[in-house]
C-alpha atoms as a PDB file:
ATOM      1  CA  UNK A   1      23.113  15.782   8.515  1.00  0.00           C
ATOM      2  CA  UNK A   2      20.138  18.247   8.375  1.00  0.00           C
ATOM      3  CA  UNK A   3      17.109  16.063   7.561  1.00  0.00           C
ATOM      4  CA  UNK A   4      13.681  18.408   7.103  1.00  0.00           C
ATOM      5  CA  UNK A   5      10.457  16.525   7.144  1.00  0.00           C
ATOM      6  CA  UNK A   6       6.646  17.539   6.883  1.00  0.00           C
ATOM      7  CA  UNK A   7       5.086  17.561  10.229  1.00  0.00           C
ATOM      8  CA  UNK A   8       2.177  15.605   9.019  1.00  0.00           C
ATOM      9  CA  UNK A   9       4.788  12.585   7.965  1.00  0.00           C
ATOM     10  CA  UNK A  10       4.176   9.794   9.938  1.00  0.00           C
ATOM     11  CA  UNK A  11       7.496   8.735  12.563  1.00  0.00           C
ATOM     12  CA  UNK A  12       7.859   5.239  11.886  1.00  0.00           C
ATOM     13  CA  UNK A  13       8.232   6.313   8.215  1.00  0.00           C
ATOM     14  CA  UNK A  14      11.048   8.746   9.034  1.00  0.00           C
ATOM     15  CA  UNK A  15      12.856   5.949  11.637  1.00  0.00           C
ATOM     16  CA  UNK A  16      12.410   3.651   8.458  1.00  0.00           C
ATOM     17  CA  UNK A  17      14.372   6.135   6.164  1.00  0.00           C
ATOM     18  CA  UNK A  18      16.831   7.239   9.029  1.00  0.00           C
ATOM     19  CA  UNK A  19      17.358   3.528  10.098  1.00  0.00           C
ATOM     20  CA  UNK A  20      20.670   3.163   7.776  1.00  0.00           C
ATOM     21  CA  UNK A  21      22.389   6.528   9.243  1.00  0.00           C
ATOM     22  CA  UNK A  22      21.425   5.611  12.621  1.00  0.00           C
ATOM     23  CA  UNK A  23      22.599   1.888  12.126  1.00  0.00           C
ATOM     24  CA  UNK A  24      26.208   3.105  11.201  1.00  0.00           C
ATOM     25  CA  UNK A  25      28.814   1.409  12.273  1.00  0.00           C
ATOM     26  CA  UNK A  26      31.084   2.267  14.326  1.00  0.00           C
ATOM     27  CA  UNK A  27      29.432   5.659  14.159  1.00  0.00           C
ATOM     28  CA  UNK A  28      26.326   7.175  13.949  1.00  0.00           C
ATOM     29  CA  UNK A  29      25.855   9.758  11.994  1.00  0.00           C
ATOM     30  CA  UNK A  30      24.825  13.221  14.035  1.00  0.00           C
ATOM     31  CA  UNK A  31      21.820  13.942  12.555  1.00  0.00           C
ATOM     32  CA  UNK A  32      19.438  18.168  12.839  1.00  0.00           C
ATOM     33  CA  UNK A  33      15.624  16.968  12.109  1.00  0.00           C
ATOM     34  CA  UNK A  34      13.400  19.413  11.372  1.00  0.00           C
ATOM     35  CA  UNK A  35       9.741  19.385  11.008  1.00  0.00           C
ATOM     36  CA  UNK A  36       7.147  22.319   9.284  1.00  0.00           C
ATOM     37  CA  UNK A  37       5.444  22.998   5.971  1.00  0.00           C
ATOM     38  CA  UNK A  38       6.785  22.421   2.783  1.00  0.00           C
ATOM     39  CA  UNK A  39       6.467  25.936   2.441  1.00  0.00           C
ATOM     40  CA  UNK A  40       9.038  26.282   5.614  1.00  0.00           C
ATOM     41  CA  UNK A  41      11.018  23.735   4.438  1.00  0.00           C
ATOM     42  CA  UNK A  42      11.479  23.944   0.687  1.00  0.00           C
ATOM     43  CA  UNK A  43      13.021  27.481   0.887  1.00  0.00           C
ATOM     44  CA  UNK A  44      15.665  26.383   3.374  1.00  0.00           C
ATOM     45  CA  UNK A  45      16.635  23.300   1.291  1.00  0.00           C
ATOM     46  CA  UNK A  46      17.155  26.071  -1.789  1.00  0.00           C
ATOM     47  CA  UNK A  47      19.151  27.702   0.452  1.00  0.00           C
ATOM     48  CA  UNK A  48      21.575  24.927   1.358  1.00  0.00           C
ATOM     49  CA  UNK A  49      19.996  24.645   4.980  1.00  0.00           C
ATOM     50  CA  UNK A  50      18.955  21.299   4.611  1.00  0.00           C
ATOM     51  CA  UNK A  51      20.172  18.257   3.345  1.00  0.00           C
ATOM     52  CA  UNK A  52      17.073  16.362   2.261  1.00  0.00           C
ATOM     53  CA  UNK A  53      13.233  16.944   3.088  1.00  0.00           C
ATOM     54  CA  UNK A  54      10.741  14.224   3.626  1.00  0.00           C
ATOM     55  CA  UNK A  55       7.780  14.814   1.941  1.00  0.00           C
ATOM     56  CA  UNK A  56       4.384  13.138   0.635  1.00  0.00           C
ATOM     57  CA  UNK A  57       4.436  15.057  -2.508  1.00  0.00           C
ATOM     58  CA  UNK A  58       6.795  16.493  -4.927  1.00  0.00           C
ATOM     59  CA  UNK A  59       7.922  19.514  -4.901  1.00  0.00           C
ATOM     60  CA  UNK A  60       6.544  22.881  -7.618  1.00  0.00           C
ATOM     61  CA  UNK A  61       9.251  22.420 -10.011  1.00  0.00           C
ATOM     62  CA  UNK A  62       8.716  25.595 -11.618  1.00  0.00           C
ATOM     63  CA  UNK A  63       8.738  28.012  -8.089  1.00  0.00           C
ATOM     64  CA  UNK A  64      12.089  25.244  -7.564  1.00  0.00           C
ATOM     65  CA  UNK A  65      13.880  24.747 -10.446  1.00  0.00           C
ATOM     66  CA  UNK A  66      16.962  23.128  -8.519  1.00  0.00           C
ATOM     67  CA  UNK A  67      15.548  20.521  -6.585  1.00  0.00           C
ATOM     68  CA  UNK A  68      15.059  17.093  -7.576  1.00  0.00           C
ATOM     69  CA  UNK A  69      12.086  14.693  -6.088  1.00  0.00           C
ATOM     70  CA  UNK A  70      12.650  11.139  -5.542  1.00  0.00           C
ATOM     71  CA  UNK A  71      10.030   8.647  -5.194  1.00  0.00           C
ATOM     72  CA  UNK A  72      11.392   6.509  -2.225  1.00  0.00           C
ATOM     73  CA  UNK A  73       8.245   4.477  -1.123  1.00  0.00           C
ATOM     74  CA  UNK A  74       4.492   4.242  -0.901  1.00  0.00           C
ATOM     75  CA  UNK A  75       2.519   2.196   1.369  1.00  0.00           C
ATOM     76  CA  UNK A  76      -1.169   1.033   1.013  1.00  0.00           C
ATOM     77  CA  UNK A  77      -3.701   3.518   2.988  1.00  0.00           C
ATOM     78  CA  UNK A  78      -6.292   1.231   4.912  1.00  0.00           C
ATOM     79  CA  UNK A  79      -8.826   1.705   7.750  1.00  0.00           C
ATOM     80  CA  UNK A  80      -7.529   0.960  11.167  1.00  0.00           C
ATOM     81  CA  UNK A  81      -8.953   0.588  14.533  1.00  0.00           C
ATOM     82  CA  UNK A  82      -9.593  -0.762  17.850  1.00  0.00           C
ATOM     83  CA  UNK A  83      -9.904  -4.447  17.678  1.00  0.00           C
ATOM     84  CA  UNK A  84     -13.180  -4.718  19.329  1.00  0.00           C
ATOM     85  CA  UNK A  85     -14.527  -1.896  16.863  1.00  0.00           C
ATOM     86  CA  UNK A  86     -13.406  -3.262  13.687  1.00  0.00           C
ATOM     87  CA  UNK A  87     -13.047  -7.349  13.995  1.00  0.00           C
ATOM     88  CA  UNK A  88     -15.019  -8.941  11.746  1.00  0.00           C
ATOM     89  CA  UNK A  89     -16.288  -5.717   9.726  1.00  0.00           C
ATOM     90  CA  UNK A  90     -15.785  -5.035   6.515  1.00  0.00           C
ATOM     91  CA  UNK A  91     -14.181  -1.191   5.781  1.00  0.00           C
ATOM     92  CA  UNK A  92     -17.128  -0.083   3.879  1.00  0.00           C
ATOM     93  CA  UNK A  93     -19.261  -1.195   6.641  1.00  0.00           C
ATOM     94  CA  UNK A  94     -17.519   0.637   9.418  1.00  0.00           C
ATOM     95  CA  UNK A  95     -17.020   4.055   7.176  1.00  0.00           C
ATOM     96  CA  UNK A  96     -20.865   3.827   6.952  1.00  0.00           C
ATOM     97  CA  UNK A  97     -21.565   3.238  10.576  1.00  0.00           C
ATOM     98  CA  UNK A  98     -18.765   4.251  12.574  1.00  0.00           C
ATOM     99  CA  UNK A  99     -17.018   7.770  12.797  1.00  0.00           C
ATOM    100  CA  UNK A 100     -13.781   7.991  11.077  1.00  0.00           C
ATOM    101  CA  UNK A 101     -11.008  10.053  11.973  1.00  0.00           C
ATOM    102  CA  UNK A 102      -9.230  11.716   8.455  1.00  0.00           C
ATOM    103  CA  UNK A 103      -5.943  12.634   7.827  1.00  0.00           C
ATOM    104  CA  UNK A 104      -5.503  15.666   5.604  1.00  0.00           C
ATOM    105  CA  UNK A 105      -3.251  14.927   3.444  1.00  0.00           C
ATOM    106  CA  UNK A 106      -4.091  15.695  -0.178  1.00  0.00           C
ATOM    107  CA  UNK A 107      -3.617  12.617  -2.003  1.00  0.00           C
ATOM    108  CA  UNK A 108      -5.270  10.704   1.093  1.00  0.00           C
ATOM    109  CA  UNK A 109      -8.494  12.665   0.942  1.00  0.00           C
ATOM    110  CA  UNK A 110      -8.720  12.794  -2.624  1.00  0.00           C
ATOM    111  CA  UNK A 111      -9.077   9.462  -2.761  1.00  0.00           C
ATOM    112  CA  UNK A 112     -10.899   8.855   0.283  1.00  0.00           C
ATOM    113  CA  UNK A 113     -13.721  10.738  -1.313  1.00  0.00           C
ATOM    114  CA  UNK A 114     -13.468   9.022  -4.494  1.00  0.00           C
ATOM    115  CA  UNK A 115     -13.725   5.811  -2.729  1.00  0.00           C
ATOM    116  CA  UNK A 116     -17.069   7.184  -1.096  1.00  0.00           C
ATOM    117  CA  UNK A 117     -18.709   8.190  -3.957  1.00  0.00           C
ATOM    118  CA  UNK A 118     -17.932   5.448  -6.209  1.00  0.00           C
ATOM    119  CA  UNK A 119     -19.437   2.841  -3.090  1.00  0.00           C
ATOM    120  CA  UNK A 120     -22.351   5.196  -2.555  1.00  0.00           C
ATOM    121  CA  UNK A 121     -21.010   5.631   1.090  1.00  0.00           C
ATOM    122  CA  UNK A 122     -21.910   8.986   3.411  1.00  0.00           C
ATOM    123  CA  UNK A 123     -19.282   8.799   6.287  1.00  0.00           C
ATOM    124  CA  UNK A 124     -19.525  10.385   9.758  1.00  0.00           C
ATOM    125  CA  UNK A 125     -16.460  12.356  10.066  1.00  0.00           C
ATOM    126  CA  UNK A 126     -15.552  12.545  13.668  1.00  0.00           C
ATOM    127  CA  UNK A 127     -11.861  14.905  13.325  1.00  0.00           C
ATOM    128  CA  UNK A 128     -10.017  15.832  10.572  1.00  0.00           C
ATOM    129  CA  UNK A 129      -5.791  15.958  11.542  1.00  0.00           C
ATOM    130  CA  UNK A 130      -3.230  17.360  10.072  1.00  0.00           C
ATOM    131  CA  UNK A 131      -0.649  15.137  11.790  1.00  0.00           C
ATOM    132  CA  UNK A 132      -0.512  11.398  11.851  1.00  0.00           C
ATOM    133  CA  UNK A 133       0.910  11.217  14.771  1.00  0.00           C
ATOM    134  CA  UNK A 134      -2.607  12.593  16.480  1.00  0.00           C
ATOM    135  CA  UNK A 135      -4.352  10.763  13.822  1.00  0.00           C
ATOM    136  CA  UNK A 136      -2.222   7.329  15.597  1.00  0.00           C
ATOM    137  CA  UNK A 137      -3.402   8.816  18.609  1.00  0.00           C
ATOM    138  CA  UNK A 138      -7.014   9.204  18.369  1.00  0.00           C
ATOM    139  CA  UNK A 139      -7.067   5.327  16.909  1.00  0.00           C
ATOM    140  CA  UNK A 140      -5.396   4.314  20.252  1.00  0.00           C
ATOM    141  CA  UNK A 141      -7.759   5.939  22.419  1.00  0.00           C
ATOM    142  CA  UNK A 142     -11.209   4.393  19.743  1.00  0.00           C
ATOM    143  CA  UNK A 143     -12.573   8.023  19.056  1.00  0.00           C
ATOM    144  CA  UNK A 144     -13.083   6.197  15.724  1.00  0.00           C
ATOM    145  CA  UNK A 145     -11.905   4.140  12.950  1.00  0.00           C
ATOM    146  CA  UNK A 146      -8.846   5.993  11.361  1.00  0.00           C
ATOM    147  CA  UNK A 147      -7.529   6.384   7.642  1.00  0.00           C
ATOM    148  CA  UNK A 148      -3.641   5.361   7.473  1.00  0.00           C
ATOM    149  CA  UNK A 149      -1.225   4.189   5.533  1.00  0.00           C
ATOM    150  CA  UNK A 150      -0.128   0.527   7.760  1.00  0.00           C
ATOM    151  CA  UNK A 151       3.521   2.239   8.677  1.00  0.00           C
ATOM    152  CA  UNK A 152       1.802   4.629  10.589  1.00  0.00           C
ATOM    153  CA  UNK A 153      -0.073   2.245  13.573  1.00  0.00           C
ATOM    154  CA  UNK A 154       2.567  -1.022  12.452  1.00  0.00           C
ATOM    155  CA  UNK A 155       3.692  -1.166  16.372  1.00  0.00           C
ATOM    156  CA  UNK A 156      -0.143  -1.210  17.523  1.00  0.00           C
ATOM    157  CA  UNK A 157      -0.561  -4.014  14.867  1.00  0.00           C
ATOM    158  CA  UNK A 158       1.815  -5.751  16.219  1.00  0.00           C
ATOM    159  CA  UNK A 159       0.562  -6.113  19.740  1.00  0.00           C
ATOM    160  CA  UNK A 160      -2.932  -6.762  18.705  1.00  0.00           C
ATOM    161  CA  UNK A 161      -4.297  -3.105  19.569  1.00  0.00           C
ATOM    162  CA  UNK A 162      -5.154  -2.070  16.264  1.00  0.00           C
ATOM    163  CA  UNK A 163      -6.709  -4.009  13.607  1.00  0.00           C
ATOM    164  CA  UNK A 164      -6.485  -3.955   9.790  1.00  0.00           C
ATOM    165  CA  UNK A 165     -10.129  -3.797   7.802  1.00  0.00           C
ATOM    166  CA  UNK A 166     -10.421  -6.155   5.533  1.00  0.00           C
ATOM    167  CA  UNK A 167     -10.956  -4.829   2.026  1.00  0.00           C
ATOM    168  CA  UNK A 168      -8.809  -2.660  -0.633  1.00  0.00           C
ATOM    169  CA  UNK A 169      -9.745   1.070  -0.759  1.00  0.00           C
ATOM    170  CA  UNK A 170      -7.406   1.764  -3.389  1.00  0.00           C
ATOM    171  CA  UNK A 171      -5.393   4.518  -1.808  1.00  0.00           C
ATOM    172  CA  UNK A 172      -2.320   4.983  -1.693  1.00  0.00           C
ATOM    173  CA  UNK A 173       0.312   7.458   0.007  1.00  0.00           C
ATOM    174  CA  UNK A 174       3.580   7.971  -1.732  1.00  0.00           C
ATOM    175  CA  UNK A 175       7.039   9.295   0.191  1.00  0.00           C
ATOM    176  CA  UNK A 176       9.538  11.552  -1.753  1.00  0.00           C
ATOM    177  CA  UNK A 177      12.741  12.419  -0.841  1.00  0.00           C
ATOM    178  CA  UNK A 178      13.573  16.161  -1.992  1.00  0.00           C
ATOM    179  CA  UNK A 179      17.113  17.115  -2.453  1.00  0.00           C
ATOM    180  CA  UNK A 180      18.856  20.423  -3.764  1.00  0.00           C
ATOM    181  CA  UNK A 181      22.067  20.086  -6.378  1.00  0.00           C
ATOM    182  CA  UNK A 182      25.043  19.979  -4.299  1.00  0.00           C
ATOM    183  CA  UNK A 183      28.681  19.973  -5.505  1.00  0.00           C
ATOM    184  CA  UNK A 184      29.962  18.557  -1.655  1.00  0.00           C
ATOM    185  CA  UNK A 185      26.531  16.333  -0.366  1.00  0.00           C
ATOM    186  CA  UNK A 186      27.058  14.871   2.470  1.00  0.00           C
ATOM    187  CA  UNK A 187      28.659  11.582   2.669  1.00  0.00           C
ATOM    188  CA  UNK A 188      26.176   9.864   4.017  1.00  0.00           C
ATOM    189  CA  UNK A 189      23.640  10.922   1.579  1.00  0.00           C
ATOM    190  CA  UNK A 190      24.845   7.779  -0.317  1.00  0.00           C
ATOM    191  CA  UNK A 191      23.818   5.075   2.119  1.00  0.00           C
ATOM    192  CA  UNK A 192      20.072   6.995   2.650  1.00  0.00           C
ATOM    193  CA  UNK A 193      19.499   6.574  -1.692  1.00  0.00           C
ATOM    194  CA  UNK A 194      20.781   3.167  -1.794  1.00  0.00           C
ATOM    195  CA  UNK A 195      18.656   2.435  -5.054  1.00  0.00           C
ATOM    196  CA  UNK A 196      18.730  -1.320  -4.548  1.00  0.00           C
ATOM    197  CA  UNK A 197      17.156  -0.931  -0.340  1.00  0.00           C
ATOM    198  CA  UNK A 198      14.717   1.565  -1.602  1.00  0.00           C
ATOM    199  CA  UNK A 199      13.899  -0.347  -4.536  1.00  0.00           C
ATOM    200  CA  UNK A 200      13.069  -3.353  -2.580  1.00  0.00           C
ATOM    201  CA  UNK A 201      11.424  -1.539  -0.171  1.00  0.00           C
ATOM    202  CA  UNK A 202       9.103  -0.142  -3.001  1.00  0.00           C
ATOM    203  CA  UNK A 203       8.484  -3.214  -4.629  1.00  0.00           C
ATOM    204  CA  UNK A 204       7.423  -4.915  -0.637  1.00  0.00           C
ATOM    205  CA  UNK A 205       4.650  -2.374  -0.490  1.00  0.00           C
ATOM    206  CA  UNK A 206       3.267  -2.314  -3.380  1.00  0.00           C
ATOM    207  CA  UNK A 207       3.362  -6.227  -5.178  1.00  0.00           C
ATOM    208  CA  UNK A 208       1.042  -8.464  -4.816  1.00  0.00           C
ATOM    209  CA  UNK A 209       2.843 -11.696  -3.260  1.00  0.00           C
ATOM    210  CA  UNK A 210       3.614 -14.310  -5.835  1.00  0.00           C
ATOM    211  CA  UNK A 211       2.542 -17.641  -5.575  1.00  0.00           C
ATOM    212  CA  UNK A 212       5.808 -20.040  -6.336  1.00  0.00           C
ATOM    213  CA  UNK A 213       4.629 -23.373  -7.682  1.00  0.00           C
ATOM    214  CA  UNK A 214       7.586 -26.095  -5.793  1.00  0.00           C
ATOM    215  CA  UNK A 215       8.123 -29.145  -8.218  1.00  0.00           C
ATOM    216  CA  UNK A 216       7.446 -32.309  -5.898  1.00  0.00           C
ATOM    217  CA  UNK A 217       6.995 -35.971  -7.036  1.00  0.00           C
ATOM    218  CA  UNK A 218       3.562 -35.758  -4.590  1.00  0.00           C
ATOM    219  CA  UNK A 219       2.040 -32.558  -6.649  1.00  0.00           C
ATOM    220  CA  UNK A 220       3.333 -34.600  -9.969  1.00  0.00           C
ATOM    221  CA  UNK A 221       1.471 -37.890  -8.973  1.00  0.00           C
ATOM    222  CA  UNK A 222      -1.738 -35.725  -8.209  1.00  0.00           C
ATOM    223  CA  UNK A 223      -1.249 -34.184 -11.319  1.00  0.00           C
ATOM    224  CA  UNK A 224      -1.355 -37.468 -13.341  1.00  0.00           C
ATOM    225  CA  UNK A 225      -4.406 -38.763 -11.324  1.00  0.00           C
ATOM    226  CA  UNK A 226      -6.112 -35.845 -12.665  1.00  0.00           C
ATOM    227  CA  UNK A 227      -5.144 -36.270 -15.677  1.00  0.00           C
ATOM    228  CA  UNK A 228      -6.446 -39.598 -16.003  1.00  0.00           C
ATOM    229  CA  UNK A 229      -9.871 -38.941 -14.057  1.00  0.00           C
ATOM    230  CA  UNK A 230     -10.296 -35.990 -17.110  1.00  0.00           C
ATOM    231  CA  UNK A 231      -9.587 -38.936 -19.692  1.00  0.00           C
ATOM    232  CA  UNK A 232     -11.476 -41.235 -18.421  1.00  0.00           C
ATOM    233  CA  UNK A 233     -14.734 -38.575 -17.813  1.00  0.00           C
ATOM    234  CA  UNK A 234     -13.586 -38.061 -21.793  1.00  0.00           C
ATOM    235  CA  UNK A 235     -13.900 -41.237 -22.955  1.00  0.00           C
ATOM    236  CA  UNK A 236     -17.112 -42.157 -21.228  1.00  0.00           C
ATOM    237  CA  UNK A 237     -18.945 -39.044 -22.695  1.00  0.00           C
ATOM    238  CA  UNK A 238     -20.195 -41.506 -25.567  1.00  0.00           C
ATOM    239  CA  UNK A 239     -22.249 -43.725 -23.835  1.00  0.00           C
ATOM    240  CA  UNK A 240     -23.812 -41.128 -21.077  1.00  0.00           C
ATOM    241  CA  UNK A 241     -24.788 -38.732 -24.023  1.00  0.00           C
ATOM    242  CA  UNK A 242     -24.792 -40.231 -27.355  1.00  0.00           C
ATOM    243  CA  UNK A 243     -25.367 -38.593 -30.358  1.00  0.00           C
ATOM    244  CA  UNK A 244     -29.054 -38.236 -32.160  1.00  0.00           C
ATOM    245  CA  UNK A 245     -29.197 -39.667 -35.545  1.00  0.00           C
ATOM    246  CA  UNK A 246     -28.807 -36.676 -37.918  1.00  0.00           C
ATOM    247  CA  UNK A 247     -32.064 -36.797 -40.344  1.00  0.00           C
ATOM    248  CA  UNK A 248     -31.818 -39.027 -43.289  1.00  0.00           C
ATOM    249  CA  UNK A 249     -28.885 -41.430 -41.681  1.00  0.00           C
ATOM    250  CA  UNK A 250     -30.991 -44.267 -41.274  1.00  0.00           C
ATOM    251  CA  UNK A 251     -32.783 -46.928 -43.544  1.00  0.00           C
ATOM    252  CA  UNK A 252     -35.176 -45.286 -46.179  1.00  0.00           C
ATOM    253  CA  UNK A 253     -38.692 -46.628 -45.501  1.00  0.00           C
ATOM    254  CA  UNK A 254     -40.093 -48.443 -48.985  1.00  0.00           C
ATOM    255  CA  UNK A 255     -42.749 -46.532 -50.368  1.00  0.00           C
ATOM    256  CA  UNK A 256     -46.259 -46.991 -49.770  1.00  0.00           C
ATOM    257  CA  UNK A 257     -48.326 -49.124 -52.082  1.00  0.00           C
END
C-alpha cells in the first residue's frame, strides 16, 4: 500500500491511522510512505501512484475533479511546553510573556491570530516551522511554548515532559484522508475507512465528556432531605417575612366629631 502524507503531518497521527494495517493479523500489510507537498502528492494520487494521502486540508476540487476528501479526525490545538515553563500559567499568560514556537499550517495560524486579536494579546514569536515534528522538537528542548494539536507531543505528556495550558483557544486541526476513484483499491483500504473506528475516534476528540447521573438509594435519600429542607424554608417564609397590610384592610377609624 502506497500511503502519501504532508510532511508537516504530525507522526503519531500517521501511526494512529496506520495502526490497523500494521496490527494485521497474521500479516502486516507492506506498506510505501511518502512524504512532500500536496502539490507533490496530489498529482501522483491522480495518477494512480498513491493509494491515499494524509492531509490537513481538502483537496481543490475543481484542479481535482476525481478525488474524494474524507474527514477522518480533528484534534484540539493547545499550547504545550516544558513543565517548569508552563505549570501553573494560564495560555494567554504565557503567549503574552513567553516566546512561542508556530506551526504553519493554515488553519492553525488563522486561528492563532484570531485568538490574539480577539484577547488583545501581542505574542513574541520565537520560530515559525513548517514541520511538527521540529515544532515537537523545539518544545522538548524549551526554546518556547509551542502551538499543537495534543497528538503531536501525547508521548511527552505522558512522561510528564510536556505540559498542557490550561484554557480553550478554540483551534482546531482537522485530518483528511484523500483518495482517487479506483475500480481495484486495495484490499486493505477497507480496514483504514472503517466508518464506525473513525467515527469514534472523531467523536473522542471533539465531545465534551458527559456527565452520567448513577441511580443509588444514597443520592435518592439526599435528594429527599433536600427536598424537605426546601419545604420546610417554604413554609416558614410566613412568619420571617409577613405580609404588610394592603391599604384600607383594616378597621375604618369613626369619624371625627
Amino acid at each position: 500500500m502506497r500511503i502519501g502524507a504532508l510532511s508537516t503531518l504530525s507522526r503519531n497521527f500517521q501511526l494512529q491511522f496506520l495502526r490497523p494495517v500494521l496490527a494485521a493479523d497474521p500479516d502486516p500489510v507492506p506498506l510505501a510512505l511518502v512524504s512532500g507537498s500536496a502539490a507533490v502528492l496530489l498529482p501522483r494520487l491522480a495518477g494512480l501512484a498513491l493509494d491515499v494521502v494524509l492531509s490537513t486540508e481538502p483537496h481543490d476540487a475543481t484542479a481535482y475533479p476525481g478525488l474524494h476528501a474524507r474527514h477522518i479526525a480533528a484534534q484540539p490545538v493547545a499550547l504545550v511546553g516544558r513543565a517548569s515553563r508552563v505549570a501553573g500559567r494560564s495560555a494567554d499568560w504565557l503567549l503574552a510573556n513567553q516566546p512561542v514556537i508556530l506551526p504553519t499550517e493554515s488553519s492553525i495560524r488563522t486561528g492563532f491570530d484570531a485568538y490574539c486579536a480577539r484577547m488583545g494579546i501581542t505574542p513574541t514569536i520565537v520560530a515559525e516551522v513548517d514541520d511538527m515534528a521540529m515544532v515537537r522538537l523545539l518544545a522538548r528542548q524549551d526554546v518556547g511554548v509551542a502551538l499543537a494539536p495534543r497528538v503531536v507531543l501525547e508521548d511527552e505528556i505522558a512522561a510528564g515532559m510536556i505540559m498542557q495550558a490550561p484554557g480553550d483557544l478554540g483551534i482546531v486541526e482537522r485530518f483528511y484522508a484523500i483518495t482517487a476513484a479506483r475500480d481495484f483499491p486495495h484490499p486493505a483500504m477497507a480496514s483504514l475507512f472503517a466508518a464506525d473506528y473513525y467515527s469514534l475516534m472523531a467523536l473522542l476528540n471533539n465531545a465534551d465528556e458527559p456527565e452520567w447521573v448513577i441511580p443509588s438509594d444514597e443520592r435518592l435519600a439526599r435528594l429527599e432531605s433536600i427536598q424537605q429542607q426546601i419545604d420546610a424554608a417554604w413554609e416558614a417564609l410566613p412568619a420571617k417575612w409577613p405580609a404588610a397590610a394592603a391599604p384600607g384592610d383594616g378597621e375604618a377609624s369613626e369619624p371625627a366629631q
